[in-house]
C-alpha atoms as a PDB file:
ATOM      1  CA  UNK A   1     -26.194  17.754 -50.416  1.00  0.00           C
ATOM      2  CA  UNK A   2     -22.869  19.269 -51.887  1.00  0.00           C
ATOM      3  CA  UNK A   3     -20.036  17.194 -53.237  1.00  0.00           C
ATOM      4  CA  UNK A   4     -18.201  18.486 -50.814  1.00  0.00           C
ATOM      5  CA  UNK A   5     -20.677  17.134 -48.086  1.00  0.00           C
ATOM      6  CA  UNK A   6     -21.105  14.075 -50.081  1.00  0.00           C
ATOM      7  CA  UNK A   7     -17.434  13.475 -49.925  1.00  0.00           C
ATOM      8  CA  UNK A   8     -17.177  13.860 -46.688  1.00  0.00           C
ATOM      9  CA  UNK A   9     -20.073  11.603 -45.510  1.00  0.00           C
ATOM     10  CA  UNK A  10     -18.634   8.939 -48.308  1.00  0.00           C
ATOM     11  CA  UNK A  11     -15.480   8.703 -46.279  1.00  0.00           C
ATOM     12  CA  UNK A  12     -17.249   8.700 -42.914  1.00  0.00           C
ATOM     13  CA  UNK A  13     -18.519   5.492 -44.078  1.00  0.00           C
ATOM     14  CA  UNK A  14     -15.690   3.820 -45.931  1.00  0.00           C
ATOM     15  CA  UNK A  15     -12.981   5.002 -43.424  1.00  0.00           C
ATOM     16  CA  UNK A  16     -13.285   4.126 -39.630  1.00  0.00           C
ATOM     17  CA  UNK A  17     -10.119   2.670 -38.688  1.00  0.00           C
ATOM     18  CA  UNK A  18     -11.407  -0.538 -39.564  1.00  0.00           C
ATOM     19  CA  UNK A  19     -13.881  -1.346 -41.762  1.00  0.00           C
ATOM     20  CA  UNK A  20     -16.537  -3.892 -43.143  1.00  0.00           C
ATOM     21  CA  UNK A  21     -16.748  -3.885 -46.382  1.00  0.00           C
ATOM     22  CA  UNK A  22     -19.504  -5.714 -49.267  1.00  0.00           C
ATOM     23  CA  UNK A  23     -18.430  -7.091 -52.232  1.00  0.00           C
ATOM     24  CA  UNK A  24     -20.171  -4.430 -54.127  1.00  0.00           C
ATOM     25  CA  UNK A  25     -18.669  -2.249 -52.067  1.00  0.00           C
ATOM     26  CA  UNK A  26     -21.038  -1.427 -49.568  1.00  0.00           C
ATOM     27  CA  UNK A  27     -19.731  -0.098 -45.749  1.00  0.00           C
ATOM     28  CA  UNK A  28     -21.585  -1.439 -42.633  1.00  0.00           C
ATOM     29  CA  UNK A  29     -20.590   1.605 -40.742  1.00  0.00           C
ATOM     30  CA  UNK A  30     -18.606   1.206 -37.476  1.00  0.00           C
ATOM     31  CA  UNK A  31     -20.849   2.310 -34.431  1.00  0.00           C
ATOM     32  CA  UNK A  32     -17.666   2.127 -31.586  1.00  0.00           C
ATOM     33  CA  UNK A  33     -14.978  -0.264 -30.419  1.00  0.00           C
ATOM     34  CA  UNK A  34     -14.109  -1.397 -26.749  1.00  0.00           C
ATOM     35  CA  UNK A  35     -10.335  -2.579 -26.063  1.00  0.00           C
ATOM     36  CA  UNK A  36     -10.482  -4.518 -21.858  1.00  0.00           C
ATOM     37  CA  UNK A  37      -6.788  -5.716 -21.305  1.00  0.00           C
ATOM     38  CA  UNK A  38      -4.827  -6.912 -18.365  1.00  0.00           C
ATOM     39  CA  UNK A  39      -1.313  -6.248 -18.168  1.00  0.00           C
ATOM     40  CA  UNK A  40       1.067  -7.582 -15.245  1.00  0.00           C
ATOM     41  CA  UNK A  41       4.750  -8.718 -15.774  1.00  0.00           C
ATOM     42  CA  UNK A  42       5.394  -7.584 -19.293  1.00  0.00           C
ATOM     43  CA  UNK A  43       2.621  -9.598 -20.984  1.00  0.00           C
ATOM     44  CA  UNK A  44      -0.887  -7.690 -21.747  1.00  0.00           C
ATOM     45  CA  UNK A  45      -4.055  -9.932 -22.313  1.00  0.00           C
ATOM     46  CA  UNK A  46      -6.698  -7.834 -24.679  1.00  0.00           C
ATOM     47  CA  UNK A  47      -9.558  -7.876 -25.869  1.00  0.00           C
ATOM     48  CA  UNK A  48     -10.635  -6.233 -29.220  1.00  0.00           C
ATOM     49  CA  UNK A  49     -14.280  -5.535 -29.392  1.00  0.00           C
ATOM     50  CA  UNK A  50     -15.759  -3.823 -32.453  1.00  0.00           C
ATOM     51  CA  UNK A  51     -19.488  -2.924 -33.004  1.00  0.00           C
ATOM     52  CA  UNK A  52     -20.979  -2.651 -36.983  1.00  0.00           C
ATOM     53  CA  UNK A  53     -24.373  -2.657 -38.490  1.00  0.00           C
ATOM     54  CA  UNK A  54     -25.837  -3.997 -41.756  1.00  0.00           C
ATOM     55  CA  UNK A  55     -28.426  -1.129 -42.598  1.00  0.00           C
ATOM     56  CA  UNK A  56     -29.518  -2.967 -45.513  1.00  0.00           C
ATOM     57  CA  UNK A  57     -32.743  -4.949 -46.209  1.00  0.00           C
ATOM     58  CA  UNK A  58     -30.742  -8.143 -47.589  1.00  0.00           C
ATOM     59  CA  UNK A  59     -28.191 -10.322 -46.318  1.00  0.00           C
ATOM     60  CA  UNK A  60     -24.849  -9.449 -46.583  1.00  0.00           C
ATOM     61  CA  UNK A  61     -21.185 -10.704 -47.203  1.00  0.00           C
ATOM     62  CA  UNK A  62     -18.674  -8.440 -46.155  1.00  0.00           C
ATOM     63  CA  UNK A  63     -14.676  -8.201 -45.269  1.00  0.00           C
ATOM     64  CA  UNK A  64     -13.439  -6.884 -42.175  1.00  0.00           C
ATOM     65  CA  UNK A  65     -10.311  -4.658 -42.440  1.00  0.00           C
ATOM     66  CA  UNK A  66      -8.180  -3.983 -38.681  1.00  0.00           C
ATOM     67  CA  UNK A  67      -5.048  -2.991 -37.574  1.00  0.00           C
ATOM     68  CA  UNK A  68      -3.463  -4.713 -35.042  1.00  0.00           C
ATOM     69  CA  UNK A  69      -0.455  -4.045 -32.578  1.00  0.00           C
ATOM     70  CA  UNK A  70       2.495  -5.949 -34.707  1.00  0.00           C
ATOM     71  CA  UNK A  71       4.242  -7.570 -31.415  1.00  0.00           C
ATOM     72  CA  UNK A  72       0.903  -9.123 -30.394  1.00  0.00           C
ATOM     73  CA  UNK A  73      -0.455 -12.770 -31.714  1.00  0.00           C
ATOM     74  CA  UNK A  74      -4.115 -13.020 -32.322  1.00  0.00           C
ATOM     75  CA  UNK A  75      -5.026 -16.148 -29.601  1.00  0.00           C
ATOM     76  CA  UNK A  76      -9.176 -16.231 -29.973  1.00  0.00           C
ATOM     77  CA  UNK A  77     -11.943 -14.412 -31.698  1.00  0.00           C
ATOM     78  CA  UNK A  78     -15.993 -14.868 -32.044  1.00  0.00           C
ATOM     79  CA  UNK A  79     -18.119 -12.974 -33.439  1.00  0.00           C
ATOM     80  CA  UNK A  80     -22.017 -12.444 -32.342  1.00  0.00           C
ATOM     81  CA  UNK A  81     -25.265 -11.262 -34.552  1.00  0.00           C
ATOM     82  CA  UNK A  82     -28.506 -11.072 -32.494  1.00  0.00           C
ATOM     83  CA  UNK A  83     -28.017 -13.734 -29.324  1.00  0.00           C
ATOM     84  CA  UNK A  84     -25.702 -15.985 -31.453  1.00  0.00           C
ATOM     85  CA  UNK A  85     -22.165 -15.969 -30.749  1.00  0.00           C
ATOM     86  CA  UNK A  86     -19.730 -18.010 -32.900  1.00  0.00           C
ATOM     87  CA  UNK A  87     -16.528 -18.804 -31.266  1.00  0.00           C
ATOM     88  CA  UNK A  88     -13.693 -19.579 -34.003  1.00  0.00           C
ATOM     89  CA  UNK A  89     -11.075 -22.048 -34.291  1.00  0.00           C
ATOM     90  CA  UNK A  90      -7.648 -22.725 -35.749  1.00  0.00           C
ATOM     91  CA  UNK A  91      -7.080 -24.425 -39.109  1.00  0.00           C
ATOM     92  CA  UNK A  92      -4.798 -24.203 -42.340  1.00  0.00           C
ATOM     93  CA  UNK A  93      -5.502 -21.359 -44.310  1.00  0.00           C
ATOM     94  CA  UNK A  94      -6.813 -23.991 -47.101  1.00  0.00           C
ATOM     95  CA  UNK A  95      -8.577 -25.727 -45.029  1.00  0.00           C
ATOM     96  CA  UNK A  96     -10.169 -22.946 -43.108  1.00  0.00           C
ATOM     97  CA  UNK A  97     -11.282 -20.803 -46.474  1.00  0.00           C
ATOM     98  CA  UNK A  98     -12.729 -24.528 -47.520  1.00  0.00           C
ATOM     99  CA  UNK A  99     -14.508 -24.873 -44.044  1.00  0.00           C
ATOM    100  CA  UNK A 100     -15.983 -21.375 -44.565  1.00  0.00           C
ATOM    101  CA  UNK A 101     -16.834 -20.807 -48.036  1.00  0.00           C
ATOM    102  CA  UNK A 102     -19.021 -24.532 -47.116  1.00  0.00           C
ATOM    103  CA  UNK A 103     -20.591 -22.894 -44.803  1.00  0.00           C
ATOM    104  CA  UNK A 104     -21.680 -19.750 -46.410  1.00  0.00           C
ATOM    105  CA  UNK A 105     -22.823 -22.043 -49.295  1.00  0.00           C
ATOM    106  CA  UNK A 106     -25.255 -23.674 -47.166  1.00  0.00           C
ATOM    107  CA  UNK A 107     -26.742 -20.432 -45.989  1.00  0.00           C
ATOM    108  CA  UNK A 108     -24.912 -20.132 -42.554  1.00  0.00           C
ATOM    109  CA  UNK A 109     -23.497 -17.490 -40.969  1.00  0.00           C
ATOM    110  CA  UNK A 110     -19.507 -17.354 -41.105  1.00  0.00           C
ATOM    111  CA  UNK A 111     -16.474 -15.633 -40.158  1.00  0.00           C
ATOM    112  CA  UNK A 112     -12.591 -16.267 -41.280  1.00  0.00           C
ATOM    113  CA  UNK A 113      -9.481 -14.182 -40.221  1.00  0.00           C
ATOM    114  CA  UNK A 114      -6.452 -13.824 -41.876  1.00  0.00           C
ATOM    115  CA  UNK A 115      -3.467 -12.194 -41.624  1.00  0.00           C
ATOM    116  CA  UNK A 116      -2.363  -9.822 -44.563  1.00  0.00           C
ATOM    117  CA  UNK A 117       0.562  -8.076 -42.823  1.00  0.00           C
ATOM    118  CA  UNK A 118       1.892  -8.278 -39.262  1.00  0.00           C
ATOM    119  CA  UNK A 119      -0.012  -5.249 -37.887  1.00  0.00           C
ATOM    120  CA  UNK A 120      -3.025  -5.653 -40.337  1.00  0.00           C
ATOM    121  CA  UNK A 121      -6.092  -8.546 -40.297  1.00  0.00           C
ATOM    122  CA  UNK A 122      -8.708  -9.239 -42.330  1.00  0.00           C
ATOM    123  CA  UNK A 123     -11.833 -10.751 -40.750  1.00  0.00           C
ATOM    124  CA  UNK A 124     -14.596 -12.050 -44.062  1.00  0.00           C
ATOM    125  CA  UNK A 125     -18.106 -12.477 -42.437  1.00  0.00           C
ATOM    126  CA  UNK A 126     -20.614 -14.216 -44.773  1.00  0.00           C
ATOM    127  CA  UNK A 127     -24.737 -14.328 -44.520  1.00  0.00           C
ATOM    128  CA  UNK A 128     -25.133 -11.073 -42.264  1.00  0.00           C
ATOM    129  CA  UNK A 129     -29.050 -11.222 -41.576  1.00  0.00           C
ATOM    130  CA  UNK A 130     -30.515  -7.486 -42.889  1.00  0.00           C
ATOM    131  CA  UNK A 131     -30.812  -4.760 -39.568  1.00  0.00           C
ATOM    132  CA  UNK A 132     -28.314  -7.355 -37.792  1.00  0.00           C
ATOM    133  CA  UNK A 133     -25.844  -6.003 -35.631  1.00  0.00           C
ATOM    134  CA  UNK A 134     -22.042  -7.632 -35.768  1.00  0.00           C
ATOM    135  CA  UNK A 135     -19.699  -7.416 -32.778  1.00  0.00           C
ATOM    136  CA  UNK A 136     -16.363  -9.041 -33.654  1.00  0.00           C
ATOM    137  CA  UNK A 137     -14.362  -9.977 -30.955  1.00  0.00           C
ATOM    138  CA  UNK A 138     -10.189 -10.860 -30.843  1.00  0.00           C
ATOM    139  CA  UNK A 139      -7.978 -11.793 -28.294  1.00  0.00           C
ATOM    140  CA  UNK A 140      -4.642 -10.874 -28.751  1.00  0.00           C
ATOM    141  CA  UNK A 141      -1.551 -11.678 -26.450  1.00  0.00           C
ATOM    142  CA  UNK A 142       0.909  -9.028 -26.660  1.00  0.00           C
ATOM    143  CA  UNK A 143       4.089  -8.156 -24.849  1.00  0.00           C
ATOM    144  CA  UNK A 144       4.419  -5.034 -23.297  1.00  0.00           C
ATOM    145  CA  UNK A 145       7.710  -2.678 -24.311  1.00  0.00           C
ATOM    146  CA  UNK A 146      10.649  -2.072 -21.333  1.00  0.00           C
ATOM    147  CA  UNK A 147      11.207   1.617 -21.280  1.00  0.00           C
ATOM    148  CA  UNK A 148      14.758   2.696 -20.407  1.00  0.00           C
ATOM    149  CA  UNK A 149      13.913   5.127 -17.507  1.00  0.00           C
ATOM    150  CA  UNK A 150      11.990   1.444 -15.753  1.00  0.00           C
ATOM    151  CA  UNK A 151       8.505   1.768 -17.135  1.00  0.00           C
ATOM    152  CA  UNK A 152       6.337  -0.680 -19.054  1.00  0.00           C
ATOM    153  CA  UNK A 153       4.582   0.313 -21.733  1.00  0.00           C
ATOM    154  CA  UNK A 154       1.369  -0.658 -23.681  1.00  0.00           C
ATOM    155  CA  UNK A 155       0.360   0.687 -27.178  1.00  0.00           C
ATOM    156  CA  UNK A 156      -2.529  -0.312 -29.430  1.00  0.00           C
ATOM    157  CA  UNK A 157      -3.572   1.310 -32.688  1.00  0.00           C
ATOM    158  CA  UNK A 158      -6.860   2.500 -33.348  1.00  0.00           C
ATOM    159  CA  UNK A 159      -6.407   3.077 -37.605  1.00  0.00           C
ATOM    160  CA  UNK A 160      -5.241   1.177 -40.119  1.00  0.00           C
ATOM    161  CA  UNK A 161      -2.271   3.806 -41.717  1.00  0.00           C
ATOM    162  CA  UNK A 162      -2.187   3.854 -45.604  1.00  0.00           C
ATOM    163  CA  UNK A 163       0.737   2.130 -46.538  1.00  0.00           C
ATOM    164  CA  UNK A 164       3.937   2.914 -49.024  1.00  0.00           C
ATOM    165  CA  UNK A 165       3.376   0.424 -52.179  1.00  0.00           C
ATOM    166  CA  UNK A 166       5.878   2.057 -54.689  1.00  0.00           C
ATOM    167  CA  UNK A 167       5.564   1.970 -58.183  1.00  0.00           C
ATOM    168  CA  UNK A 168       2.292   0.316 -60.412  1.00  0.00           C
ATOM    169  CA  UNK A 169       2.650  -3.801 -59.495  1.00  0.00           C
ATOM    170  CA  UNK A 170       4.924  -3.844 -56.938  1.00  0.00           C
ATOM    171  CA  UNK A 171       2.976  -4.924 -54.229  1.00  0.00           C
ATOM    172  CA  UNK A 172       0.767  -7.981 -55.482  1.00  0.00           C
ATOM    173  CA  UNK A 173      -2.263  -7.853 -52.944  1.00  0.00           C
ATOM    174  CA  UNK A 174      -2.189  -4.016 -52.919  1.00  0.00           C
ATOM    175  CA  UNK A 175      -6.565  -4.541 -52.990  1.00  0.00           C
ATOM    176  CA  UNK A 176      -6.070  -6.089 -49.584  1.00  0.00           C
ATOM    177  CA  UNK A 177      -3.880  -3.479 -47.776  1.00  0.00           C
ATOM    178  CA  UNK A 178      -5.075  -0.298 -49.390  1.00  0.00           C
ATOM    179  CA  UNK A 179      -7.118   1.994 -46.837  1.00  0.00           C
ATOM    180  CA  UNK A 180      -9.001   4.993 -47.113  1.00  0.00           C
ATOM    181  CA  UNK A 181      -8.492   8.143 -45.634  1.00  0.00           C
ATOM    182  CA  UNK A 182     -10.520  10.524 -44.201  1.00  0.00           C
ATOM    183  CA  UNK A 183     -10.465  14.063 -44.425  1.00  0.00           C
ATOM    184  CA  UNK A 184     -12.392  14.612 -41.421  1.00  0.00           C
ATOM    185  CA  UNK A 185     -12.910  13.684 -38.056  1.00  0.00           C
ATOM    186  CA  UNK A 186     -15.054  10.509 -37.611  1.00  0.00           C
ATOM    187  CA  UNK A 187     -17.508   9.702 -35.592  1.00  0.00           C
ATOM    188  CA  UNK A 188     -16.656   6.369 -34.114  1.00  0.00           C
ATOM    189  CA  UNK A 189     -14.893   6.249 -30.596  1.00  0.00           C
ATOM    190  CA  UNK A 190     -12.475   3.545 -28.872  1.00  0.00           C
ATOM    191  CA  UNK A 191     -13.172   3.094 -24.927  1.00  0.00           C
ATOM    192  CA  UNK A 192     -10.315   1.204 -22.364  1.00  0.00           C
ATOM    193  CA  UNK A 193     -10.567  -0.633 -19.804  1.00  0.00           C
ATOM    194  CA  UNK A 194      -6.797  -1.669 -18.974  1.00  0.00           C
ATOM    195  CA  UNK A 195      -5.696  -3.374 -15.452  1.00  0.00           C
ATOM    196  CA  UNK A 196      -2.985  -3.544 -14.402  1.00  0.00           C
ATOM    197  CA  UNK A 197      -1.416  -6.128 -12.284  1.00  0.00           C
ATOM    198  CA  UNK A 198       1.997  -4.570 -11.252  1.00  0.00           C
ATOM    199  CA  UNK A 199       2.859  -2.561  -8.533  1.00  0.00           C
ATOM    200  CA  UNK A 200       3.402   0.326  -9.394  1.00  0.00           C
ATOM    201  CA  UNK A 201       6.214   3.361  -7.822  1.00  0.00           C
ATOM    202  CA  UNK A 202       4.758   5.038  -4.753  1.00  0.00           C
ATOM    203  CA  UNK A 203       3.744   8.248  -5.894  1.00  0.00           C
ATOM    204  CA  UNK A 204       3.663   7.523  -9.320  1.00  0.00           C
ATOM    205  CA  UNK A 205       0.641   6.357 -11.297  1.00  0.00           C
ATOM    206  CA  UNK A 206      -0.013   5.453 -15.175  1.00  0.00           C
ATOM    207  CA  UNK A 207       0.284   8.329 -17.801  1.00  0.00           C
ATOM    208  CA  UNK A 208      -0.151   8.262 -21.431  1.00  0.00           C
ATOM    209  CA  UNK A 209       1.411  10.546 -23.829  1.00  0.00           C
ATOM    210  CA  UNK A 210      -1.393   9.875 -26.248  1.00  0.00           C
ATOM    211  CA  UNK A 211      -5.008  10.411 -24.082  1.00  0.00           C
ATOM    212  CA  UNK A 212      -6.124  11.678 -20.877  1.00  0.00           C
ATOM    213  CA  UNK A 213      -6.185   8.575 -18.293  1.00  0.00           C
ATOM    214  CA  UNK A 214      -8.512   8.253 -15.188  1.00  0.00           C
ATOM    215  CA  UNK A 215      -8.747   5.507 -13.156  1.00  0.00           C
ATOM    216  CA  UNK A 216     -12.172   4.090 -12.104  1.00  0.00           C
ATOM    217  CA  UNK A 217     -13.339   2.307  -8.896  1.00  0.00           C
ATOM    218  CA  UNK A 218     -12.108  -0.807  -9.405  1.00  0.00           C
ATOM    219  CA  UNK A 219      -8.343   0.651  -9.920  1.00  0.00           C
ATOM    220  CA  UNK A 220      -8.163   0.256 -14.246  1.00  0.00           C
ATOM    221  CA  UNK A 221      -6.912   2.798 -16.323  1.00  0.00           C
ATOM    222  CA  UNK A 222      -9.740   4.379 -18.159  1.00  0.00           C
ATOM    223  CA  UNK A 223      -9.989   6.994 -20.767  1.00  0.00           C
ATOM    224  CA  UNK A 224     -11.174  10.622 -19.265  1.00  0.00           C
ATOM    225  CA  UNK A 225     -13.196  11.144 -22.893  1.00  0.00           C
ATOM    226  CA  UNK A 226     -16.569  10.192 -21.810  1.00  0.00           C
ATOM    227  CA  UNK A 227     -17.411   8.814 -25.519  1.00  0.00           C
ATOM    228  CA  UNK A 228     -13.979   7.486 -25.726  1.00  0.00           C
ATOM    229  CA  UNK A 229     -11.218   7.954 -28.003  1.00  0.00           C
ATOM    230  CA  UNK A 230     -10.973   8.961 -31.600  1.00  0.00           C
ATOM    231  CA  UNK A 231      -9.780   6.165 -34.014  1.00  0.00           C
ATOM    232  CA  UNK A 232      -6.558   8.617 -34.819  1.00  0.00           C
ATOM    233  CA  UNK A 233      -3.838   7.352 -33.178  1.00  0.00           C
ATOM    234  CA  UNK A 234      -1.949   4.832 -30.984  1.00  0.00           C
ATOM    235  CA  UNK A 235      -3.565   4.144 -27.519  1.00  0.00           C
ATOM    236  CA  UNK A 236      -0.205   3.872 -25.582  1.00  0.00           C
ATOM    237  CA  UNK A 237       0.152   3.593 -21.390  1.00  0.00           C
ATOM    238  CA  UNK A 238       3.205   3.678 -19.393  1.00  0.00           C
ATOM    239  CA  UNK A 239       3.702   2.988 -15.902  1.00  0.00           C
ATOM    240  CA  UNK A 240       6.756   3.128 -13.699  1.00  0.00           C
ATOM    241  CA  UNK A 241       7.665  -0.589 -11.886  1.00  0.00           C
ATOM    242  CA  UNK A 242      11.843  -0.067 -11.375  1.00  0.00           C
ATOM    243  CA  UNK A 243      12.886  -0.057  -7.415  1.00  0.00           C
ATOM    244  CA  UNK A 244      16.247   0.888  -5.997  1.00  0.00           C
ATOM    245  CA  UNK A 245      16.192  -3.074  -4.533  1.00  0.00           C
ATOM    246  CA  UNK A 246      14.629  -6.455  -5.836  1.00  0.00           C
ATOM    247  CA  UNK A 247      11.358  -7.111  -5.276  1.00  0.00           C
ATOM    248  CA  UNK A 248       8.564 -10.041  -5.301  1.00  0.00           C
ATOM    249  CA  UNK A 249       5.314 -10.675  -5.605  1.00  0.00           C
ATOM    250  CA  UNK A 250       3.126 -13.681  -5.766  1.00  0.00           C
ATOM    251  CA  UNK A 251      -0.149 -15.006  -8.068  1.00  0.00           C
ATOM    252  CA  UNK A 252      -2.628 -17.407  -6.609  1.00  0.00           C
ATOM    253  CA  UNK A 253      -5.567 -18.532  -7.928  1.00  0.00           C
ATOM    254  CA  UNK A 254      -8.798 -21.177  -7.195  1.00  0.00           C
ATOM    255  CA  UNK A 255     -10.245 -22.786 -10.068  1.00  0.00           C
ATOM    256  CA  UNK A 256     -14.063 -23.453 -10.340  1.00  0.00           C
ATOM    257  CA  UNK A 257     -13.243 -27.016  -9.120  1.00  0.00           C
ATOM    258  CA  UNK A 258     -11.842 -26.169  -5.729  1.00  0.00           C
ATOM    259  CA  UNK A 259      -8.130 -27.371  -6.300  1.00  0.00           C
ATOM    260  CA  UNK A 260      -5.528 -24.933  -5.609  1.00  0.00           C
ATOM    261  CA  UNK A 261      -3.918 -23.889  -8.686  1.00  0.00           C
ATOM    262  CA  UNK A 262       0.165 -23.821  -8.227  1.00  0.00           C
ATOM    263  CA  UNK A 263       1.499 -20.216  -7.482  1.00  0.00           C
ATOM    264  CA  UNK A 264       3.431 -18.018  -9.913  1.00  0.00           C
ATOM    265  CA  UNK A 265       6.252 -15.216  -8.587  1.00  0.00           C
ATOM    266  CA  UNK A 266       6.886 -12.689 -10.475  1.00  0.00           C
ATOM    267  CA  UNK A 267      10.503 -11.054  -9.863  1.00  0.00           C
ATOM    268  CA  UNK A 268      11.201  -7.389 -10.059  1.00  0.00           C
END
């Protein structure tokens, strides 16, 4: 192989819009990434799913870096190896590293997610099991952006950007926020599922400046790229709600118990 192929491939692996990373600096390459929101009433309700793979014959101890839309708050995340899914929980920064540096001590498998800038998380994942496959899963609440012309939009990003850090020790935890760049395309792909709950303009339907939507049987907005997205940009989704005269429309739900939930109206 050439150094110019080996350069190439060395990026493929060590940038993929977010990345796992060992402390030896191993990549677990990502294989693909899934993003299922709902949107209704200026809120959007997603769901972050990211695929990796531990190639290696040992167990591994990695750090996850991911960008992350800046107006949304991370609410939930879990991640799953094999048929084991770990759901995680909220602590003190302390008292969470404490809780997880415990566990990987005692030869568990462990995840901890912190937040290094307001669009930018890092996710540490201890005792990956060798061939295992990680999904890492975060639910973010985000609120949508009010377009001037009556639209709602929705953007995610797909890459962590390099960032500006100025002159030599300026920037403290410049380790933690510095990304690679690739100088080619890369394989890994983002698919959508996004539904949305408003009603939308006669005649109008969503559009993206960004990708080519469809919209599948069930009525989401789906990417037309049948491997999905390149992790190059911004997803972002716009949809036109603004009448000439007020408008309402009303929520009900059942919960699993039978009992009528109370009903929400949402004004337009």
């Amino acid at each position: 192989m050439s150094n110019a192929a080996k350069k190439m491939q060395s990026n493929h692996d060590e940038s993929t819009g977010g990345r796992l990373v060992t402390a030896d600096g191993r990549t677990l390459a990502l294989r693909g990434a899934t993003l299922r929101a709902d949107a209704k009433g200026g809120i959007a309700r997603v769901i972050l799913e990211q695929t990796f793979e531990n190639k290696y014959e040992e167990p591994l101890a990695v750090t996850y870096l991911m960008p992350l839309p800046a107006d949304g708050a991370v609410s939930g995340y879990a991640f799953t190896i094999g048929e084991a899914r770990i759901v995680g929980e909220v602590d003190r920064r302390q008292a969470a590293r404490e809780r997880f540096e415990e566990a990987i001590a005692s030869g568990h498998t462990a995840a901890l997610v912190d937040q290094e800038r307001s669009s930018l998380f890092t996710q540490e994942i201890g005792n990956i099991p060798p061939g295992a496959t990680v999904k890492a899963e975060l639910l973010i609440d985000q609120k949508l952006r009010w377009l001037d012309e009556g639209s709602w939009e929705w953007r995610f990003p797909t890459v962590a950007m390099p960032r500006y850090m100025g002159g030599p020790g300026r920037v403290s935890d410049i380790a933690k926020v510095t990304v690679d760049v690739a100088d080619a395309p890369l394989p890994p792909r983002a698919k959508l599922t996004l539904a949305i709950g408003d009603r939308i303009l006669d005649g109008r339907r969503a559009e993206s400046p960004s990708h080519a939507l469809a919209v599948d049987g069930d009525g989401a907005v789906v990417l037309v790229e049948e491997h999905g997205a390149r992790l190059d940009r911004d997803i972002v989704v716009r949809w036109a709600v603004a009448a000439a005269t007020p408008g309402c429309t009303l929520a009900v739900g059942r919960p699993a118990d039978g009992k009528p939930h109370a009903a929400h109206a949402f004004g337009l």
